[in-house]
Every structure is written in structure tokens, then in C-alpha cells.
PDB file of N, CA and C in Angstrom:
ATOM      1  N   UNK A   1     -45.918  38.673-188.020  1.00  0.00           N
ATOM      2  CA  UNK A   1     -45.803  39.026-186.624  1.00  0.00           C
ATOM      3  C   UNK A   1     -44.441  39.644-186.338  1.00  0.00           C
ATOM      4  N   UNK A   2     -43.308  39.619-187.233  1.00  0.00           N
ATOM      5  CA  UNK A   2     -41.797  39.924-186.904  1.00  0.00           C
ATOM      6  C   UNK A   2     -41.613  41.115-187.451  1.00  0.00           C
ATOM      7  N   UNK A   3     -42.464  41.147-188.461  1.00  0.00           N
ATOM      8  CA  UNK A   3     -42.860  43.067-188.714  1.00  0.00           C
ATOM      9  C   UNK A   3     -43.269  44.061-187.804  1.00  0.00           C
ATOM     10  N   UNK A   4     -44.646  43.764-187.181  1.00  0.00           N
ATOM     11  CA  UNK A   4     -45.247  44.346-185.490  1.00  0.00           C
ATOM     12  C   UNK A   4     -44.237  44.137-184.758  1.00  0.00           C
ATOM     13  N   UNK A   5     -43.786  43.462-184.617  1.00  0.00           N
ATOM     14  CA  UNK A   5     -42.274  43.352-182.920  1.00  0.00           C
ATOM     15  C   UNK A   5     -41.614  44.465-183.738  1.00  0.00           C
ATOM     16  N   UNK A   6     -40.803  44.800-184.917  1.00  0.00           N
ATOM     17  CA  UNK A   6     -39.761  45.060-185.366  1.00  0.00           C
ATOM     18  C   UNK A   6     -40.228  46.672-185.037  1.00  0.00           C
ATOM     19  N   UNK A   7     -41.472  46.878-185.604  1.00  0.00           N
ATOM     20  CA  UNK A   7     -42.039  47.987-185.658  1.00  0.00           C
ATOM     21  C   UNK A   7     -42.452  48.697-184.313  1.00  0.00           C
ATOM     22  N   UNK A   8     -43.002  48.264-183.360  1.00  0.00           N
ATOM     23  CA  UNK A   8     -43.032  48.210-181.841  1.00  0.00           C
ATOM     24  C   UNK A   8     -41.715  48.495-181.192  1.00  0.00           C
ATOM     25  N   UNK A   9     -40.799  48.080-181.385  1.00  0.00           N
ATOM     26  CA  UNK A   9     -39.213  48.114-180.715  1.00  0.00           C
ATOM     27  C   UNK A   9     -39.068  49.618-181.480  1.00  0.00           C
ATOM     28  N   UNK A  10     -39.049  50.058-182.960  1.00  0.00           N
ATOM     29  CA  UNK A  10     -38.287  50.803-183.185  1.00  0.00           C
ATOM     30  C   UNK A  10     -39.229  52.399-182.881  1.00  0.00           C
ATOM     31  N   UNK A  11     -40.825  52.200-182.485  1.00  0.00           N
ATOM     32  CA  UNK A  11     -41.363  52.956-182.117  1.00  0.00           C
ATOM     33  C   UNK A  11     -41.063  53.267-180.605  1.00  0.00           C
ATOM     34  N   UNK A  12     -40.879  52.434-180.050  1.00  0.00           N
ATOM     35  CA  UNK A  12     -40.135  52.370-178.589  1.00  0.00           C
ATOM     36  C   UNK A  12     -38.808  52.868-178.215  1.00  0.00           C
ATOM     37  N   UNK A  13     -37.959  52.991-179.171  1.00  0.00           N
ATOM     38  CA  UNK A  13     -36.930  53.913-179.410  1.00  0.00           C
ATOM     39  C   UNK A  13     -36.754  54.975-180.025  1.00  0.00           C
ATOM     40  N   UNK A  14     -37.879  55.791-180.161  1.00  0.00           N
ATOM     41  CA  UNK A  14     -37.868  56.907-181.091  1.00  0.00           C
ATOM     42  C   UNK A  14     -37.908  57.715-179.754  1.00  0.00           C
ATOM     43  N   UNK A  15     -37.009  58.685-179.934  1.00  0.00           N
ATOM     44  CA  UNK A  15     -37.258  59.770-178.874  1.00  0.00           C
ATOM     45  C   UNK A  15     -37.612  60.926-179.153  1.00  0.00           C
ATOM     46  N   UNK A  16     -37.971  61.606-180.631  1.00  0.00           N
ATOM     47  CA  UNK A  16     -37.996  62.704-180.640  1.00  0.00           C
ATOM     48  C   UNK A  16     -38.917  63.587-180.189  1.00  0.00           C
ATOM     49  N   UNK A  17     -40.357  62.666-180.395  1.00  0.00           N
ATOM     50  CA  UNK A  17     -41.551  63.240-179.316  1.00  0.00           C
ATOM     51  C   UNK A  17     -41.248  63.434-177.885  1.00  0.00           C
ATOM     52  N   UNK A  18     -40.402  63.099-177.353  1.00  0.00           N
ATOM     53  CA  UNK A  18     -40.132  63.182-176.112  1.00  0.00           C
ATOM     54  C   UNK A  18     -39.533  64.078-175.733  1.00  0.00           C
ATOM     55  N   UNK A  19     -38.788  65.355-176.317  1.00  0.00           N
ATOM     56  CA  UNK A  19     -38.560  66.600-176.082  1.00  0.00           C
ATOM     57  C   UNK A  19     -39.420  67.226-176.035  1.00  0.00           C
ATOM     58  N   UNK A  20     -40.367  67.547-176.601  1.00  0.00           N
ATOM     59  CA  UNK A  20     -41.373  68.115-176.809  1.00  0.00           C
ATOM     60  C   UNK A  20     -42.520  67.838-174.961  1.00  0.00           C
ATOM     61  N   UNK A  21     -42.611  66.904-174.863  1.00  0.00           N
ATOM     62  CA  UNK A  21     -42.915  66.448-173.288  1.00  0.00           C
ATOM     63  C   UNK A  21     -42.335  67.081-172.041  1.00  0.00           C
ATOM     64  N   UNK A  22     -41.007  66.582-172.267  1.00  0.00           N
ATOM     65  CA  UNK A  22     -39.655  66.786-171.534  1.00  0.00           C
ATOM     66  C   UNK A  22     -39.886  68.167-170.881  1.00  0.00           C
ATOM     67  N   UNK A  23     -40.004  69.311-172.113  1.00  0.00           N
ATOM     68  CA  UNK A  23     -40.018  70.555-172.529  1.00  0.00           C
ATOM     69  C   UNK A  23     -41.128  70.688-171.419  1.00  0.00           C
ATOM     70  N   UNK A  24     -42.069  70.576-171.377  1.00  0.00           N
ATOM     71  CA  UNK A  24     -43.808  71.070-171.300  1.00  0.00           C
ATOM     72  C   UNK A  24     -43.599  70.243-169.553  1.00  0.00           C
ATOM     73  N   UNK A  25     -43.321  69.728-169.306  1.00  0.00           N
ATOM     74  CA  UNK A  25     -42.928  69.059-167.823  1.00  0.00           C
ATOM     75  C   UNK A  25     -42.664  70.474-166.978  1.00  0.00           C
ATOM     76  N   UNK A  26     -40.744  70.108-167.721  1.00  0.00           N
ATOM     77  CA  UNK A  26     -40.194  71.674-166.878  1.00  0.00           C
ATOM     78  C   UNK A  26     -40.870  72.684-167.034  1.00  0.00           C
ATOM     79  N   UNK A  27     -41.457  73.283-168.246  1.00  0.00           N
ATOM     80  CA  UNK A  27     -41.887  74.279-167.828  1.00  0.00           C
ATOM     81  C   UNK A  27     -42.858  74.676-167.408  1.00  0.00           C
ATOM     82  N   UNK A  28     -44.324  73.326-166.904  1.00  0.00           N
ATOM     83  CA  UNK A  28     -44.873  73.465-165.906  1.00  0.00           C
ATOM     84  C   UNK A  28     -44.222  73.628-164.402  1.00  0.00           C
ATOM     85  N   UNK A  29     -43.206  72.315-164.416  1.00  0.00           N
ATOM     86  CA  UNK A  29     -42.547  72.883-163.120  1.00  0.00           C
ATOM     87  C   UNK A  29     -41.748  74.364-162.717  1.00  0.00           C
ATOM     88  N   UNK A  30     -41.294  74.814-163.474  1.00  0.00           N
ATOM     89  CA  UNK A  30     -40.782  76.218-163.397  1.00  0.00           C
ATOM     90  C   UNK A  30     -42.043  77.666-162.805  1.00  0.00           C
ATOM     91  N   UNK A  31     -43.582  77.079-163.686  1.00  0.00           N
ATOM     92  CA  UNK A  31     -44.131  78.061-164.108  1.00  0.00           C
ATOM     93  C   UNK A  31     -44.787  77.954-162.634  1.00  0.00           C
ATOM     94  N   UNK A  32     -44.439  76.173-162.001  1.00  0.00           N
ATOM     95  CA  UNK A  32     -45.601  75.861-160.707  1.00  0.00           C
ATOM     96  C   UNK A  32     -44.543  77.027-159.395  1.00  0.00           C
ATOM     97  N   UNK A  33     -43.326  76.777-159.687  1.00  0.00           N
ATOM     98  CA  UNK A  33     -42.480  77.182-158.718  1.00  0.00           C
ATOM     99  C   UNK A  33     -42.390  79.076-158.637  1.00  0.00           C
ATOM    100  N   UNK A  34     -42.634  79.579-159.967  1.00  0.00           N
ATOM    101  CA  UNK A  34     -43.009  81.213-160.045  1.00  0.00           C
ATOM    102  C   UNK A  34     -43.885  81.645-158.966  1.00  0.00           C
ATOM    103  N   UNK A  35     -45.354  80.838-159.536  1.00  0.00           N
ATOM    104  CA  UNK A  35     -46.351  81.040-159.011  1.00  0.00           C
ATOM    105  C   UNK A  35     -46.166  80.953-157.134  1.00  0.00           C
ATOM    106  N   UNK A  36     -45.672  80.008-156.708  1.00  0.00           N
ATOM    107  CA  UNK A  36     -45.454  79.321-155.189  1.00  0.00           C
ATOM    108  C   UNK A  36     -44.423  80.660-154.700  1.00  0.00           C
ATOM    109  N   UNK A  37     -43.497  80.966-155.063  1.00  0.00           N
ATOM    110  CA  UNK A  37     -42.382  81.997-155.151  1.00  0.00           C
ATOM    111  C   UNK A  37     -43.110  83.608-155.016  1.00  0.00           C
ATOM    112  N   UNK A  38     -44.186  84.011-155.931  1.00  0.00           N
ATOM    113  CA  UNK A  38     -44.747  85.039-155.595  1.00  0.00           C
ATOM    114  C   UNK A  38     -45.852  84.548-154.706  1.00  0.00           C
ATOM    115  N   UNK A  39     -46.654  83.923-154.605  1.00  0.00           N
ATOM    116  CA  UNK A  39     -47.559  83.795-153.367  1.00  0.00           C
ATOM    117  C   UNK A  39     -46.818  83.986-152.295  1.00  0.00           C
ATOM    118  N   UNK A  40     -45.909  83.337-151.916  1.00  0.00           N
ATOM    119  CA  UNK A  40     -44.955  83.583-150.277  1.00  0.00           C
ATOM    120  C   UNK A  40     -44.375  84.818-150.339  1.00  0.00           C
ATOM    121  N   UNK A  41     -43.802  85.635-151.392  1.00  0.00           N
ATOM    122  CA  UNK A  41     -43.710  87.105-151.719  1.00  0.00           C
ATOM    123  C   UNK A  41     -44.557  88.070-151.040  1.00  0.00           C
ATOM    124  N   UNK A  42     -45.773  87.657-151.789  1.00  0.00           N
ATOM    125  CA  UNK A  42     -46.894  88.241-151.092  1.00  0.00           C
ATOM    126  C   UNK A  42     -47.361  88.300-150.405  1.00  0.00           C
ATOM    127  N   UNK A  43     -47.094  87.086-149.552  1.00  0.00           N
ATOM    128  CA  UNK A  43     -47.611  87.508-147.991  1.00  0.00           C
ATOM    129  C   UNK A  43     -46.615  87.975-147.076  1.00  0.00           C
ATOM    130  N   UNK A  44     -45.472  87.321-147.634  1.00  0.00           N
ATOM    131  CA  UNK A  44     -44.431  87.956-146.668  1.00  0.00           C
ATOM    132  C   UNK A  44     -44.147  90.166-146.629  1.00  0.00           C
ATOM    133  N   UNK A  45     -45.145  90.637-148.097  1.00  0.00           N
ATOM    134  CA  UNK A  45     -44.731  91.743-148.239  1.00  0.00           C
ATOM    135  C   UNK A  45     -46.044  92.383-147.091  1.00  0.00           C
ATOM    136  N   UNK A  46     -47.282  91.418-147.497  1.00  0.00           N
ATOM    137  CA  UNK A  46     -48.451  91.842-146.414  1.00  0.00           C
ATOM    138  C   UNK A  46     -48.165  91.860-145.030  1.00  0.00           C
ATOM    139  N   UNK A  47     -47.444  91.001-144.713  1.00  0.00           N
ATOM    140  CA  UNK A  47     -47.277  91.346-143.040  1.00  0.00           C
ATOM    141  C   UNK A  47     -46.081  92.288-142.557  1.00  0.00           C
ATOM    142  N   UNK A  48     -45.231  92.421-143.882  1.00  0.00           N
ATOM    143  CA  UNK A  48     -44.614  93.798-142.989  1.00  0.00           C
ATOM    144  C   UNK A  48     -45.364  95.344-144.008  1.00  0.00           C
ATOM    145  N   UNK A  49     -46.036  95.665-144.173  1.00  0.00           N
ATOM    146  CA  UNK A  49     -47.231  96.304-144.543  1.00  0.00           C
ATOM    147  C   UNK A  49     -48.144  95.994-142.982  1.00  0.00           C
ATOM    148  N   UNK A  50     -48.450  95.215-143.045  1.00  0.00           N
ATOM    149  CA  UNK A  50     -49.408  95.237-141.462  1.00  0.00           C
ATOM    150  C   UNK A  50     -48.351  95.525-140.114  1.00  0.00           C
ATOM    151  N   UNK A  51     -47.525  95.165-140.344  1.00  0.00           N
ATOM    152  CA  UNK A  51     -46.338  95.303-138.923  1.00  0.00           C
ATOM    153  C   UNK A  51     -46.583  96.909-139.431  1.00  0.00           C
ATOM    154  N   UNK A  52     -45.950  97.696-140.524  1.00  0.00           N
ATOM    155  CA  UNK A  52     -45.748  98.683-140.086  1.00  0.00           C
ATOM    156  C   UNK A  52     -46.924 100.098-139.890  1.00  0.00           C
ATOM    157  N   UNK A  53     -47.865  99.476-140.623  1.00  0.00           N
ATOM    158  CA  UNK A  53     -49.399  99.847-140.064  1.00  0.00           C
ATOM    159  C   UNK A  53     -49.400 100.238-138.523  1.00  0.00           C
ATOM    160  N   UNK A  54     -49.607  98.822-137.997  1.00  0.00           N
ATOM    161  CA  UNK A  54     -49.771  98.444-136.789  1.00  0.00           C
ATOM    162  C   UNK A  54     -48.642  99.434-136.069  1.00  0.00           C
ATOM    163  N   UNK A  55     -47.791  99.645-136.321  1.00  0.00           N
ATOM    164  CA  UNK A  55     -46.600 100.851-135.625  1.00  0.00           C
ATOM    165  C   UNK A  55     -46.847 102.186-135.514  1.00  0.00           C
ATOM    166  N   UNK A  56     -46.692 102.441-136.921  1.00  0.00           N
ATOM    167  CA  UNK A  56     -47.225 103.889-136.841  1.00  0.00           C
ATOM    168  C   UNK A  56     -48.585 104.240-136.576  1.00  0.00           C
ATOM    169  N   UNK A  57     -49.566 103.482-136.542  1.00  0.00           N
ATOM    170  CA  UNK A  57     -51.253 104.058-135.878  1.00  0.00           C
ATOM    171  C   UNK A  57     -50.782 104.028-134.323  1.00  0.00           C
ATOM    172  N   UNK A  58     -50.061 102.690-133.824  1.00  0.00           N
ATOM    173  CA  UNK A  58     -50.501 102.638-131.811  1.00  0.00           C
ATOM    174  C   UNK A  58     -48.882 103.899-132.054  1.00  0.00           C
ATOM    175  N   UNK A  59     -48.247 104.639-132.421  1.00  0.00           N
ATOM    176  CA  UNK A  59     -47.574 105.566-132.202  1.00  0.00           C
ATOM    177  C   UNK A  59     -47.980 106.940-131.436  1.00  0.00           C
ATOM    178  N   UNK A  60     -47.951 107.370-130.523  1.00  0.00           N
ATOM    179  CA  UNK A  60     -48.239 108.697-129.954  1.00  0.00           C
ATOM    180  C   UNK A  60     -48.286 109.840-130.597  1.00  0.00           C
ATOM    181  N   UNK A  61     -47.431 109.461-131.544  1.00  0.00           N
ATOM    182  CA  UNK A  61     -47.457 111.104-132.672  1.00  0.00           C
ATOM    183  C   UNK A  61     -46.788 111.941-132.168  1.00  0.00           C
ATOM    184  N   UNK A  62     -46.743 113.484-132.971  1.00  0.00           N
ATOM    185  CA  UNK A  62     -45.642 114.425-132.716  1.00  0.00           C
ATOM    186  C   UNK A  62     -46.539 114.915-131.276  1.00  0.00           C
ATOM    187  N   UNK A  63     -45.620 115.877-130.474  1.00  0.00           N
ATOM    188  CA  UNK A  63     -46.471 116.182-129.800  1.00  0.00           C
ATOM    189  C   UNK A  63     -45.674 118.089-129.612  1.00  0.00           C
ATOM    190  N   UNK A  64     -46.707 119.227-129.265  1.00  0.00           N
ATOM    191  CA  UNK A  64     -46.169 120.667-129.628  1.00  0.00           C
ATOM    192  C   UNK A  64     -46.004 120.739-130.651  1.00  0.00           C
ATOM    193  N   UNK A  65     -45.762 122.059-130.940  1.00  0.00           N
ATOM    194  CA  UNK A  65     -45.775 122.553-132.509  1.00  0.00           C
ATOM    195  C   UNK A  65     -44.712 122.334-133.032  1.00  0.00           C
ATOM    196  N   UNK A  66     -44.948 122.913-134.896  1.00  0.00           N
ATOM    197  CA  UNK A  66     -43.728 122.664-135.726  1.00  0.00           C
ATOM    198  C   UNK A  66     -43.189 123.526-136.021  1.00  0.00           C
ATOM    199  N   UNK A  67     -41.888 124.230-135.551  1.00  0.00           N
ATOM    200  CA  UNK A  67     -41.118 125.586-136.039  1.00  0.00           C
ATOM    201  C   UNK A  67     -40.342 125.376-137.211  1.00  0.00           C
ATOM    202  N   UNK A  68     -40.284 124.817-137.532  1.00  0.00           N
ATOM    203  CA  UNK A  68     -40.144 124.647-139.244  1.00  0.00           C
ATOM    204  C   UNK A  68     -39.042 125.271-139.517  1.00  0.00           C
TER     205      UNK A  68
END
């Protein structure tokens, strides 16, 4: 039984699998925060795309000719 404890403790202190985790964590979190980062990108680029839509159509336009 003092073999299993001994063996248990020193498996319990092994850390090297745990970079490997560590690793794969952050760079879900990084990859979650890209993703969140261009979604708000994107809408923030859609509504000034629609703002400036919305401007130049209700605009009156040129009005008389063009002497160029």
C-alpha cells in the first residue's frame, strides 16, 4: 500500500502534462477573444456602411449642369 501512496503523490507532482493543457486553455482563450474582437468589428464596420448609405441616398444630389 506505501508503494500506491508513494506512486500517487509523485504522479500528483508531475507537471509536465500540464503545459501542454496550460497551452491549449490560452489558446482557446486567445482564439475565443479573436473571434468576439472581429464580430464587434463587423458590426461596428456595418453600421457605418449603413450610416453612410443612409446619407448619400436621402441626399438631394447635384443639382444644374457640369462645366467640367
Amino acid at each position: 500500500m506505501k508503494s500506491f501512496k508513494t506512486a500517487l503523490v509523485a504522479l500528483w507532482k508531475e507537471e509536465d502534462g500540464l503545459e501542454t493543457v496550460e497551452y491549449a486553455i490560452a489558446g482557446g482563450l486567445i482564439a475565443a477573444g479573436v473571434v468576439l474582437a472581429f464580430t464587434n468589428l463587423g458590426k461596428a464596420v456595418s453600421n457605418v456602411i449603413n450610416y453612410l448609405y443612409t446619407a448619400v441616398a436621402s441626399s438631394p444630389g447635384i443639382t444644374g449642369s457640369y462645366t467640367g
